[in-house]
Protein backbone atom coordinates (compact mmCIF):
# COMPACT_ATOMS: atom_id res chain seq x y z
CA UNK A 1 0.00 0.00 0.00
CA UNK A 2 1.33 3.42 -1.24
CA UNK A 3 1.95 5.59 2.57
CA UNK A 4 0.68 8.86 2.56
CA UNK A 5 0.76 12.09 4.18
CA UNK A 6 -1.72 14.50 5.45
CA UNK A 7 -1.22 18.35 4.33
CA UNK A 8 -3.09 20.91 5.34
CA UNK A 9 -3.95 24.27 3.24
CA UNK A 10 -6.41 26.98 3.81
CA UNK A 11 -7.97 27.61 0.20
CA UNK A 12 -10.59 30.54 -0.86
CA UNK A 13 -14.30 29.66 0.10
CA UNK A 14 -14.94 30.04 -3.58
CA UNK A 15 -12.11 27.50 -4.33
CA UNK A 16 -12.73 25.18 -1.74
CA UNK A 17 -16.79 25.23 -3.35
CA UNK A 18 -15.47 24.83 -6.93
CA UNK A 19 -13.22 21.55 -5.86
CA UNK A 20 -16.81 20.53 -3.74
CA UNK A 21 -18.27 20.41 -7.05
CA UNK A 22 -16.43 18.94 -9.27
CA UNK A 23 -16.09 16.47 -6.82
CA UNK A 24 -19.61 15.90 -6.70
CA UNK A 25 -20.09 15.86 -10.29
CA UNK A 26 -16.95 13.59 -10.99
CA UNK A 27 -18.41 11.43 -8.02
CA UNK A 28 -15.14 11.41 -6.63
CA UNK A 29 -13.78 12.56 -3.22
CA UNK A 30 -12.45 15.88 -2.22
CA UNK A 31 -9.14 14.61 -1.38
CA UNK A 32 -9.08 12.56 -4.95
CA UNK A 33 -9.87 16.20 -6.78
CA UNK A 34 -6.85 17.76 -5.01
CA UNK A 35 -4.42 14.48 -5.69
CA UNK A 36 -5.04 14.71 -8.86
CA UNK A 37 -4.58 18.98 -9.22
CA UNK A 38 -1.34 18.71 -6.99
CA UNK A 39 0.32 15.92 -9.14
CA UNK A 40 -0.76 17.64 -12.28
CA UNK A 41 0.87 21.12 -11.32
CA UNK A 42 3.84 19.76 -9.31
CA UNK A 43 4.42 17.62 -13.23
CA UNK A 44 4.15 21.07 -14.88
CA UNK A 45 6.36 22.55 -12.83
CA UNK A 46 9.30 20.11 -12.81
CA UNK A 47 9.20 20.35 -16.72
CA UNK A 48 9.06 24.35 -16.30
CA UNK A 49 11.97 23.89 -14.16
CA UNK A 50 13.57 21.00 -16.49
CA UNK A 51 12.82 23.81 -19.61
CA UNK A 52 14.53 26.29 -17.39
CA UNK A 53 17.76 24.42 -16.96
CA UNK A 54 17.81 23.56 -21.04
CA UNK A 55 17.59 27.12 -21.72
CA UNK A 56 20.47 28.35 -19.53
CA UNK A 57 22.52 25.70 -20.84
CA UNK A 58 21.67 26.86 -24.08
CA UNK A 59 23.15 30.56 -22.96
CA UNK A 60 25.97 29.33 -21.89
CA UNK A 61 26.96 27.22 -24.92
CA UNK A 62 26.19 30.35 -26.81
CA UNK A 63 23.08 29.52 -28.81
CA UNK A 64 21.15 32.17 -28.73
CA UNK A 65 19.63 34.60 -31.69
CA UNK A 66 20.58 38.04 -31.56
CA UNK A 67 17.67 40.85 -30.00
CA UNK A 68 17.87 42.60 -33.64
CA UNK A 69 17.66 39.52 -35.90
CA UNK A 70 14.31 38.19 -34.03
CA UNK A 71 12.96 42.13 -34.35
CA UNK A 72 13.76 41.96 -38.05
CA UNK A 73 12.07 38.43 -38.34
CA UNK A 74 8.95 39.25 -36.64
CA UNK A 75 8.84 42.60 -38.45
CA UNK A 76 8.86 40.67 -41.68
CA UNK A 77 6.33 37.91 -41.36
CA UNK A 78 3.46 40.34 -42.71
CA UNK A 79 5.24 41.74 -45.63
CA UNK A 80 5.21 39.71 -49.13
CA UNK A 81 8.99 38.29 -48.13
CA UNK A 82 9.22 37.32 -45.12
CA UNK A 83 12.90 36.31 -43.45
CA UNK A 84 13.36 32.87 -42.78
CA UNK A 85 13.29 31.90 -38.93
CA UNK A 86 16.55 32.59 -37.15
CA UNK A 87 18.40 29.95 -36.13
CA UNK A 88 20.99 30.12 -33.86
């Protein structure tokens, strides 16, 4: 059996109403509701912070696309020729 832990948080009335119904509509428990919103944004946030650690690598090997060359990209896509994407 997976062990467990009991956490406490003090949520918004309107909050705490919303996860009441969905929990009622899902006919699921409250505690299920939260699981399953904690896992989902503690996942999104270990790729954020996975991202994050990609893109400073990515500064520090150098590839990165120069301020002006982006400007000068974006500034093109509605004319009749646009610039191809920068790549760094």
């Amino acid at each position: 059996m997976t062990q467990t832990r009991v956490l406490t948080a003090h949520v918004p009335l309107p909050l705490a109403e919303r996860i009441d119904e969905a929990a009622a509509r899902l006919d699921r428990s409250r505690g299920w509701i939260v699981k399953q919103a904690l896992t989902a944004w503690v996942e999104q946030e270990e790729k954020r912070h996975e991202w994050t650690l990609e893109a400073l690598a990515d500064v520090e090997a150098g590839r990165t696309v120069d301020h002006e060359a982006v400007n000068a990209w974006a500034d093109s896509l509605g004319s009749r020729t646009p610039l191809p994407l920068p790549i760094p």
